[in-house]
C-alpha atoms as a PDB file:
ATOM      1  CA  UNK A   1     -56.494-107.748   1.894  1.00  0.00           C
ATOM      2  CA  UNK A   2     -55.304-104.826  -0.678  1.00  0.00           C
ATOM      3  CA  UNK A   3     -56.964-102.641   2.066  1.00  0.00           C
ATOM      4  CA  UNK A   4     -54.592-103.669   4.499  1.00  0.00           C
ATOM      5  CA  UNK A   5     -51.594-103.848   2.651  1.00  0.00           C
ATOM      6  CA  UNK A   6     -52.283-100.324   1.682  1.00  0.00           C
ATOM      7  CA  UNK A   7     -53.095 -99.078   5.087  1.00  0.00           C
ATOM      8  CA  UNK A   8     -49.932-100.304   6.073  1.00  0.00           C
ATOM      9  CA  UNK A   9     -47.574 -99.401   3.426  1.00  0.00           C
ATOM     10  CA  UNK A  10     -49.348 -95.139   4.380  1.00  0.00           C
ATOM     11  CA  UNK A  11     -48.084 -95.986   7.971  1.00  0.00           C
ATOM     12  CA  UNK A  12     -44.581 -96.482   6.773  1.00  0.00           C
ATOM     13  CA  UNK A  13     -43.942 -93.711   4.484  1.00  0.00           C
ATOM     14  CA  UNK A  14     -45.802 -91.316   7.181  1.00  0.00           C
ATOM     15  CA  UNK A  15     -42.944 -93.453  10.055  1.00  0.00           C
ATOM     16  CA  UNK A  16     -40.309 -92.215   7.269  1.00  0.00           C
ATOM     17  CA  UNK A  17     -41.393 -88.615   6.840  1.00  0.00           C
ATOM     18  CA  UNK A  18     -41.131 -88.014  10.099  1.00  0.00           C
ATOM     19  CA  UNK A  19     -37.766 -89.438  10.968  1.00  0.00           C
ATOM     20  CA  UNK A  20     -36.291 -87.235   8.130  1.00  0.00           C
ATOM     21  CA  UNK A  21     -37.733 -84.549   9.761  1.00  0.00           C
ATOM     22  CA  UNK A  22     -35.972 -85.020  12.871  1.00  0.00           C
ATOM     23  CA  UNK A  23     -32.653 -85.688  11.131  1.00  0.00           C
ATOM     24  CA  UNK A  24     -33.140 -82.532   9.528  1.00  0.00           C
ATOM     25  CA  UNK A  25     -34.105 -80.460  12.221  1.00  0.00           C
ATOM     26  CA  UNK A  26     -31.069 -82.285  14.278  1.00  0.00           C
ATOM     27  CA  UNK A  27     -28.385 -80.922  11.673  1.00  0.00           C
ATOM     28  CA  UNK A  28     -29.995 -77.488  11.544  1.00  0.00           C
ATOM     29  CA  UNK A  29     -29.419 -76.898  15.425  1.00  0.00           C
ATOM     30  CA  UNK A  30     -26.128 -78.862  15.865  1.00  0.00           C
ATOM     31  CA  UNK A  31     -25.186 -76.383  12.774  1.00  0.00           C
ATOM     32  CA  UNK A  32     -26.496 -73.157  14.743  1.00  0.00           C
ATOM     33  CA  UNK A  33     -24.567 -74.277  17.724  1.00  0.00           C
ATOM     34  CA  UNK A  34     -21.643 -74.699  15.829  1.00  0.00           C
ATOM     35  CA  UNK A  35     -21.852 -71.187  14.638  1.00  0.00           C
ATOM     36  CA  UNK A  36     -22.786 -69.296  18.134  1.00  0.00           C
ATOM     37  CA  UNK A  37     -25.907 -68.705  17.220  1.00  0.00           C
ATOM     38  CA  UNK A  38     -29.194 -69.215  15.552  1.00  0.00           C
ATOM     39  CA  UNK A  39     -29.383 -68.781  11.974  1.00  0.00           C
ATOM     40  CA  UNK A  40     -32.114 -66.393  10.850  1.00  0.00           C
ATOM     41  CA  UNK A  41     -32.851 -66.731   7.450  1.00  0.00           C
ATOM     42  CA  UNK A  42     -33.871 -64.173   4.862  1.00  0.00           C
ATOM     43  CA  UNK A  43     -35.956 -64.164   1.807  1.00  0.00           C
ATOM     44  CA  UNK A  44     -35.163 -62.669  -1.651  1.00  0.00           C
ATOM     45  CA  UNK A  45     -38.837 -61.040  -1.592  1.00  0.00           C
ATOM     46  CA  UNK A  46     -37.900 -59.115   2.545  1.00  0.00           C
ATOM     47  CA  UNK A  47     -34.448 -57.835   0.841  1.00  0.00           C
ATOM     48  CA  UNK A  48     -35.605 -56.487  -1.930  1.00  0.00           C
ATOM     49  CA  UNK A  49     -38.523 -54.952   0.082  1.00  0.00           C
ATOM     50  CA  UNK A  50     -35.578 -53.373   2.571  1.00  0.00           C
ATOM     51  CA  UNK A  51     -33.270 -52.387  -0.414  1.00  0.00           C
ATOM     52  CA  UNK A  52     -35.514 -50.916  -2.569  1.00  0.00           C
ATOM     53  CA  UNK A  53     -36.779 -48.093  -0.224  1.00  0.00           C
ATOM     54  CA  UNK A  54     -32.509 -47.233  -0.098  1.00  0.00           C
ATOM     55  CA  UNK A  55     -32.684 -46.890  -3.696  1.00  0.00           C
ATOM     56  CA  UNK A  56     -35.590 -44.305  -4.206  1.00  0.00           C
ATOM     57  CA  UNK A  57     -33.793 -42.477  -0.957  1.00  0.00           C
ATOM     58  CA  UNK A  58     -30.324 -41.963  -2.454  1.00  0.00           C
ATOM     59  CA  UNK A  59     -32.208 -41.190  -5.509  1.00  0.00           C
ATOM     60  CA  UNK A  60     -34.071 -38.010  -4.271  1.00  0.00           C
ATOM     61  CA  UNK A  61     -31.437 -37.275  -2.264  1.00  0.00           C
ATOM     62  CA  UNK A  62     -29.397 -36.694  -5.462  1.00  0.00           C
ATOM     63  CA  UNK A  63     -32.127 -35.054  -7.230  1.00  0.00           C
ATOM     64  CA  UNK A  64     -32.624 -32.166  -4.109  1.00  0.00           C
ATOM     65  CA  UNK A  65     -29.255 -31.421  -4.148  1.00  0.00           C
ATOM     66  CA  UNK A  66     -28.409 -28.476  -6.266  1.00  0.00           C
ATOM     67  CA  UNK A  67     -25.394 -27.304  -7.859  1.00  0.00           C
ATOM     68  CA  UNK A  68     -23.963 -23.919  -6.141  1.00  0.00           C
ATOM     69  CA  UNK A  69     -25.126 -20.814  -8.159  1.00  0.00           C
ATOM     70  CA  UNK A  70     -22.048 -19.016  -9.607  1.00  0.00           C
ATOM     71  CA  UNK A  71     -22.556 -15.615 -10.935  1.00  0.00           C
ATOM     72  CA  UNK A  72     -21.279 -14.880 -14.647  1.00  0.00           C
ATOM     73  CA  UNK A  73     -17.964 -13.359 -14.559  1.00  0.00           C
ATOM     74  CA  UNK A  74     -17.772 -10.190 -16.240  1.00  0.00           C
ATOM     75  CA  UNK A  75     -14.627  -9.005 -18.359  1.00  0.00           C
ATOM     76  CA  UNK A  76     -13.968  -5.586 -18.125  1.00  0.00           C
ATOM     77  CA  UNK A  77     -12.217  -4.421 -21.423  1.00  0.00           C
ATOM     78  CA  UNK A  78     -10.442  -1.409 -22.199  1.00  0.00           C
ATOM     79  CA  UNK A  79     -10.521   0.355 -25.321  1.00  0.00           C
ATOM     80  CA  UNK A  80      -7.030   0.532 -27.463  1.00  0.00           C
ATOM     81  CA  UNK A  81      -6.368   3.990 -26.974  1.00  0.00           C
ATOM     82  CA  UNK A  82      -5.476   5.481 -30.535  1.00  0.00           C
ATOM     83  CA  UNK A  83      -2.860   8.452 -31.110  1.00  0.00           C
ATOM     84  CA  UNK A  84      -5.939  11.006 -32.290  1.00  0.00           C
ATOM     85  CA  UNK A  85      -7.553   9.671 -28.527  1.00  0.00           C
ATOM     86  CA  UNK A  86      -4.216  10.068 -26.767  1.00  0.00           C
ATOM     87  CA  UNK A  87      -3.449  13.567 -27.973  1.00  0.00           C
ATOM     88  CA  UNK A  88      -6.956  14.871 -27.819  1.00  0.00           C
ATOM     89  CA  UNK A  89      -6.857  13.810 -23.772  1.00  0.00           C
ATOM     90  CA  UNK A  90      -3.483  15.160 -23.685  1.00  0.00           C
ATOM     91  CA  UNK A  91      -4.571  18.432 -24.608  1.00  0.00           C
ATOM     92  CA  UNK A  92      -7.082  18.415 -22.339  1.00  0.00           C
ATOM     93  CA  UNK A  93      -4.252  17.557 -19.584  1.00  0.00           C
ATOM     94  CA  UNK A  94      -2.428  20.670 -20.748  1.00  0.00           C
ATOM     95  CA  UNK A  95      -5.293  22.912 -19.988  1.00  0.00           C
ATOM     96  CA  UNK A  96      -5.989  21.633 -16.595  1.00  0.00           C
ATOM     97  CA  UNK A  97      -2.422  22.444 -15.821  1.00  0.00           C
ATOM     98  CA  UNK A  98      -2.655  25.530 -17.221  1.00  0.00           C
ATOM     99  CA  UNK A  99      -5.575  26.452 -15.366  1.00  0.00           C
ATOM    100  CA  UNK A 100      -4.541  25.952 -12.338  1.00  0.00           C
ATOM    101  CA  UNK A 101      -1.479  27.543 -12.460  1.00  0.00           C
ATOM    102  CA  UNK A 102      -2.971  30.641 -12.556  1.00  0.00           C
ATOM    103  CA  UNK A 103      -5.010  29.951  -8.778  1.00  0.00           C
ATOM    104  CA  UNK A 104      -1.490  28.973  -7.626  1.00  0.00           C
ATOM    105  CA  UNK A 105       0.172  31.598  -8.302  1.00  0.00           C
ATOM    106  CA  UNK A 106      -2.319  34.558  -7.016  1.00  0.00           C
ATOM    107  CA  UNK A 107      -1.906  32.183  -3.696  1.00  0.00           C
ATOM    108  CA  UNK A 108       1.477  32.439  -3.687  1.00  0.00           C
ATOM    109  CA  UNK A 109       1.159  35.899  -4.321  1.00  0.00           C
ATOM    110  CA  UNK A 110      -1.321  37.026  -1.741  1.00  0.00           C
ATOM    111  CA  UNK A 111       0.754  34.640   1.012  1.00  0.00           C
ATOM    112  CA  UNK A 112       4.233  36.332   0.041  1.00  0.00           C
ATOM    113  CA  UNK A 113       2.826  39.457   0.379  1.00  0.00           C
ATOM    114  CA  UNK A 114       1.356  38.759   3.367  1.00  0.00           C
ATOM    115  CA  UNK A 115       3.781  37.370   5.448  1.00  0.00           C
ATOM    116  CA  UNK A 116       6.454  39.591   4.084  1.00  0.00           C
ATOM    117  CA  UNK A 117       4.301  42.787   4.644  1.00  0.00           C
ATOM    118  CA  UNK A 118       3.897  41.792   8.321  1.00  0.00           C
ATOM    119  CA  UNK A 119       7.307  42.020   9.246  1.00  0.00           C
ATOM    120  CA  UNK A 120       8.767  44.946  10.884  1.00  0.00           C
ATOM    121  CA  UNK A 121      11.167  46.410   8.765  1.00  0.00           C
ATOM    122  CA  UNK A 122      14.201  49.275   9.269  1.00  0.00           C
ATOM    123  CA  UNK A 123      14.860  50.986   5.978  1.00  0.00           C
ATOM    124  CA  UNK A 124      17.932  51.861   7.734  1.00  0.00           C
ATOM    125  CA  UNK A 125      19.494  48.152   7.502  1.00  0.00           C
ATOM    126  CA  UNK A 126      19.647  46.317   4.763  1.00  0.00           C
ATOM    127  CA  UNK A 127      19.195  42.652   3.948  1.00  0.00           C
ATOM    128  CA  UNK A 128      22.273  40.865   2.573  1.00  0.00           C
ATOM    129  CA  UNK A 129      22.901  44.522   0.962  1.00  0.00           C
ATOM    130  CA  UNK A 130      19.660  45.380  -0.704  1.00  0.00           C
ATOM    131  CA  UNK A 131      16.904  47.337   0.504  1.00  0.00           C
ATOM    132  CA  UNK A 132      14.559  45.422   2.826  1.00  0.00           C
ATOM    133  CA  UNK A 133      11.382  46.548   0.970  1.00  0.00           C
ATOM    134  CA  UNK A 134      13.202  45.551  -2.250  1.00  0.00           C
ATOM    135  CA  UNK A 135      14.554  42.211  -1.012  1.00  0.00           C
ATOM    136  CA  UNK A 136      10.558  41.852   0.574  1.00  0.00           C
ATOM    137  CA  UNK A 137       9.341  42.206  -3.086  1.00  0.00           C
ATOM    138  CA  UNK A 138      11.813  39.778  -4.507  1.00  0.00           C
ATOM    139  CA  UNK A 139      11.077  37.510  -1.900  1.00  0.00           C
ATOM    140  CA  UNK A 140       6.938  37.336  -2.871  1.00  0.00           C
ATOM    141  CA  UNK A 141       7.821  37.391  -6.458  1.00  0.00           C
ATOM    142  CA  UNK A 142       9.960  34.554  -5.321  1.00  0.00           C
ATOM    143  CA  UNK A 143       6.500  33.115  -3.370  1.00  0.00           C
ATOM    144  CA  UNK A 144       4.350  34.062  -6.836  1.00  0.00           C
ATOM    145  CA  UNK A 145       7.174  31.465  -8.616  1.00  0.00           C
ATOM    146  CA  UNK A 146       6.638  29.030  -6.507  1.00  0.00           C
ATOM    147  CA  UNK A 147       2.761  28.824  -7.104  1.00  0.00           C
ATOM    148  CA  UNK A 148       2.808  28.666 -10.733  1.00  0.00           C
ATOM    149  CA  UNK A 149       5.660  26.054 -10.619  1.00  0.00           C
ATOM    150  CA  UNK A 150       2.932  23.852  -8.321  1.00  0.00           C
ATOM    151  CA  UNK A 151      -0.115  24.768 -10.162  1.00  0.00           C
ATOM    152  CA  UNK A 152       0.891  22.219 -12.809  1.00  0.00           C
ATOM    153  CA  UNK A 153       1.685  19.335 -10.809  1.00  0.00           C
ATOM    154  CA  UNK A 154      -1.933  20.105  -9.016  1.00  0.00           C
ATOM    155  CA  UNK A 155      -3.893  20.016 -12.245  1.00  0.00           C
ATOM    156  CA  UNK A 156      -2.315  17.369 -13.287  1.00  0.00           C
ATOM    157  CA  UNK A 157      -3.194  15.107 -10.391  1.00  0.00           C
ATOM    158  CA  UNK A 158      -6.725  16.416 -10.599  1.00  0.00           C
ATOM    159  CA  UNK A 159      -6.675  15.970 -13.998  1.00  0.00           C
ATOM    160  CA  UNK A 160      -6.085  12.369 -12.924  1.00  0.00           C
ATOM    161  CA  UNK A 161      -9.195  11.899 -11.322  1.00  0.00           C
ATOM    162  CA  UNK A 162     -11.493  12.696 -14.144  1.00  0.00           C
ATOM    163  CA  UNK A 163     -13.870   9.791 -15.576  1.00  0.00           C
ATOM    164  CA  UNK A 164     -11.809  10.458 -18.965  1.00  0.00           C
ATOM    165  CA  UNK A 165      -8.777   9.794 -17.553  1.00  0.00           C
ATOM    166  CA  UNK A 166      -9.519   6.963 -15.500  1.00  0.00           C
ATOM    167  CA  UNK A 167     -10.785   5.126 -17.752  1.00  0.00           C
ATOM    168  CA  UNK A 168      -7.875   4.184 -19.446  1.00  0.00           C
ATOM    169  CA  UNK A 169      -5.463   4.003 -16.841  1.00  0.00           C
ATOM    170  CA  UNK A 170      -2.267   2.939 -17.438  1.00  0.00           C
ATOM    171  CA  UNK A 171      -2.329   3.122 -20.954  1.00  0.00           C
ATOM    172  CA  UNK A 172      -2.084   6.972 -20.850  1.00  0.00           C
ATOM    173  CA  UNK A 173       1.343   6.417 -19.061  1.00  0.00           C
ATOM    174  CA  UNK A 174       2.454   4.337 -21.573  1.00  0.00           C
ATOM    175  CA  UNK A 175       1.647   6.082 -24.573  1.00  0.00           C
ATOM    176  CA  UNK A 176       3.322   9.059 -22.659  1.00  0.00           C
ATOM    177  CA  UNK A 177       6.438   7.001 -22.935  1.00  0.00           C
ATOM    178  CA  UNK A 178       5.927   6.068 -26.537  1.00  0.00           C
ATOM    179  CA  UNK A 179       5.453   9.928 -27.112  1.00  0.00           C
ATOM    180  CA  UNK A 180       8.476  11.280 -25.712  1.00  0.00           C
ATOM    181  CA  UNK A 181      10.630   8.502 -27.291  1.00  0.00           C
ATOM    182  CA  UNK A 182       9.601  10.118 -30.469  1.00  0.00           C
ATOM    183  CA  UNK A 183       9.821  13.576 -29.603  1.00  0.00           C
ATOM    184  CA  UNK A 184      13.446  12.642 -28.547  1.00  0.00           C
ATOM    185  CA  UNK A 185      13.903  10.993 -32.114  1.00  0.00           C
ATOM    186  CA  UNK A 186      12.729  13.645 -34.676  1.00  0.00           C
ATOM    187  CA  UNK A 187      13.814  16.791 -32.784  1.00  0.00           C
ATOM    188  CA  UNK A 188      16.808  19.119 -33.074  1.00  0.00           C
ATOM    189  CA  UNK A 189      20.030  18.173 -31.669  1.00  0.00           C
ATOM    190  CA  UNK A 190      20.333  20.231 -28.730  1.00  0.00           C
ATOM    191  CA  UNK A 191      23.934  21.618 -29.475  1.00  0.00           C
ATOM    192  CA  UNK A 192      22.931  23.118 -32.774  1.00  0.00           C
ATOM    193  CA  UNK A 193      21.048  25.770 -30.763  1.00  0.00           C
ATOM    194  CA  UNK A 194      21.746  29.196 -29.637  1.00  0.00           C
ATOM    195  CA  UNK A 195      21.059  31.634 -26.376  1.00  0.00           C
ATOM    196  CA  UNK A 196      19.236  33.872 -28.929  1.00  0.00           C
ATOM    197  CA  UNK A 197      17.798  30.770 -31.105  1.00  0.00           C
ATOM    198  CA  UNK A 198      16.420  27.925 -29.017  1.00  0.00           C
ATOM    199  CA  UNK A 199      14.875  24.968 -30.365  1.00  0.00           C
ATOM    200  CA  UNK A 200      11.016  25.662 -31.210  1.00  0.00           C
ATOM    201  CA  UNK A 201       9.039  23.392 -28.762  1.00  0.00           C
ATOM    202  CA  UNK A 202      11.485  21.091 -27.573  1.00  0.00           C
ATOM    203  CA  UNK A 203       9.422  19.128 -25.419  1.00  0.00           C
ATOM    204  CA  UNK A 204       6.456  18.892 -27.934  1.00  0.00           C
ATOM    205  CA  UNK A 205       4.168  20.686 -24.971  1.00  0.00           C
ATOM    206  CA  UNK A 206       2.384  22.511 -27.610  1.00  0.00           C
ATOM    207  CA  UNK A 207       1.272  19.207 -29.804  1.00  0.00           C
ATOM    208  CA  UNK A 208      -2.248  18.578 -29.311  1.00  0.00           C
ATOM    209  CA  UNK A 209      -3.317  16.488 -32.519  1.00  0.00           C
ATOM    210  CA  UNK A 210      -2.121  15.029 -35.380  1.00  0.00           C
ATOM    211  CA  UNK A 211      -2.100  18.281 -37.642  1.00  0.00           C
ATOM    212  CA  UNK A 212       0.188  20.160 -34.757  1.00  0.00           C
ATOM    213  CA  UNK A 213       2.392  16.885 -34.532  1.00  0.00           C
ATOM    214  CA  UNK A 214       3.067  17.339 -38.596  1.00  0.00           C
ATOM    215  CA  UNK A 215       3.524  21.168 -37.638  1.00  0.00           C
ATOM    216  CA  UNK A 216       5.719  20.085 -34.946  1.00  0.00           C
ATOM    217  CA  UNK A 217       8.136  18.069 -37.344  1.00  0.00           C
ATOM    218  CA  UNK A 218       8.488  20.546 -40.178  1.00  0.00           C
ATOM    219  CA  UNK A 219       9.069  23.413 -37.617  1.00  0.00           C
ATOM    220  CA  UNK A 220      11.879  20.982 -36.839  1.00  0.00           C
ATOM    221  CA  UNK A 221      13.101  20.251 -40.028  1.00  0.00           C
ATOM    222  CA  UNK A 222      13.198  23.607 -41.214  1.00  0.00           C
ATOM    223  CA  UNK A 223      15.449  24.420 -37.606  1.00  0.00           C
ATOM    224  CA  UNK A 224      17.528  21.814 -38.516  1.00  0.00           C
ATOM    225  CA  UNK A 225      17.876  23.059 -42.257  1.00  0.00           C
ATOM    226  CA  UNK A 226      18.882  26.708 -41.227  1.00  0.00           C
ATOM    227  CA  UNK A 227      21.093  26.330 -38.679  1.00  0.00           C
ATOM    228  CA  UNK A 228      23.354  23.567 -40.701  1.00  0.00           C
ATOM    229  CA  UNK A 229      23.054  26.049 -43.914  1.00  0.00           C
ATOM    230  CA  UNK A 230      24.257  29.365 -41.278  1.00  0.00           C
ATOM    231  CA  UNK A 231      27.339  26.907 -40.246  1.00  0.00           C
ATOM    232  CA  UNK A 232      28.252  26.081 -44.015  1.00  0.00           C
ATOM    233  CA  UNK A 233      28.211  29.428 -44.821  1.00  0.00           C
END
């Protein structure tokens, strides 16, 4: 009797089971329809599977790339160029110009007088009055001028392209400035000189150091001193 009772009471729950089962499945396909389209379910373990590979990618992707190599910049700095410095080199300016204004001139020399000693020349008419072999001669003297006026100006540009002198650039120019503004300050007064008594140095050319620029200003001083005591007298 129990047997039986049993046996049937298995047979219902299994009747049960399966009903639920197809009211389940039922709702999951009228749901899927509903949607346009079957629903594919995915598992926490198959996404972190599919994620983690993403990871460890973007990972080593971040570790291969390298910053851009930038070289180290290097500041190029100038020494302060000091008055002993500044006069020393502008000695040495002074005897390139000096120097070659000798070449010049025997160039202007040798082309005067050889141009001029070309020409064909009639002692029996002068030039603008004078003799034409004197007026020739002027005229290469003239040509001799000429060359030791340029002779400076060349030495002085290839003064400029010394190592010395381009290594401080524009601060030669500048203390050229501050230079003359003091030779302007502490010399004579131009109208206390004389044809037969000019001002000693007036443009400082001479001044090549410290112990000339001292020179320099007592030679001045002492000008200045004699010609105001000649006036009071």
């Amino acid at each position: 009797m129990q047997r039986t009772l049993f046996i049937q009471s298995l047979r219902s729950f299994v009747s049960v089971r399966v009903i639920v089962q197809a009211q389940s499945a039922s709702r999951i396909s009228s749901l899927s329809l509903a949607n346009g389209g079957p629903i594919r379910l995915k598992s926490t373990k198959a996404a972190t599977q599919k994620t983690t590979p993403t990871t460890f990618s973007s990972a080593s992707t971040t570790a291969s790339e390298k910053p851009a190599y930038t070289p180290p910049t290097v500041s190029k700095t100038v020494e302060p160029l000091t008055w002993p410095a500044y006069l020393s080199i502008r000695r040495s300016k002074r005897r390139w110009q000096n120097f070659a204004a000798i070449p010049c001139s025997l160039l202007g020399l040798l082309g005067g007088a050889t141009y001029f000693g070309s020409l064909d020349t009639d002692p029996m008419k002068p030039i603008f009055g004078i003799d034409p072999f004197m007026f020739y001669g002027i005229c290469t003297t003239a040509c001799m001028g000429v060359g030791y006026l340029v002779g400076p100006t060349l030495g002085a540009f290839l003064w400029r392209q010394l190592p010395s002198s381009k290594r401080y650039g524009s601060l030669i120019d500048k203390k050229d400035k501050e230079f003359y503004e003091r030779i302007g300050k502490n010399r004579v007064d131009v109208t206390l000189q004389s044809p037969t008594s000019p001002v000693p140095d007036y443009y400082g050319e001479r001044i090549g150091s410290l112990h000339e620029y001292r020179k320099w200003l007592r030679d001045q001083n002492k000008y200045r001193r004699k010609v105001i005591f000649d006036e009071a007298a």
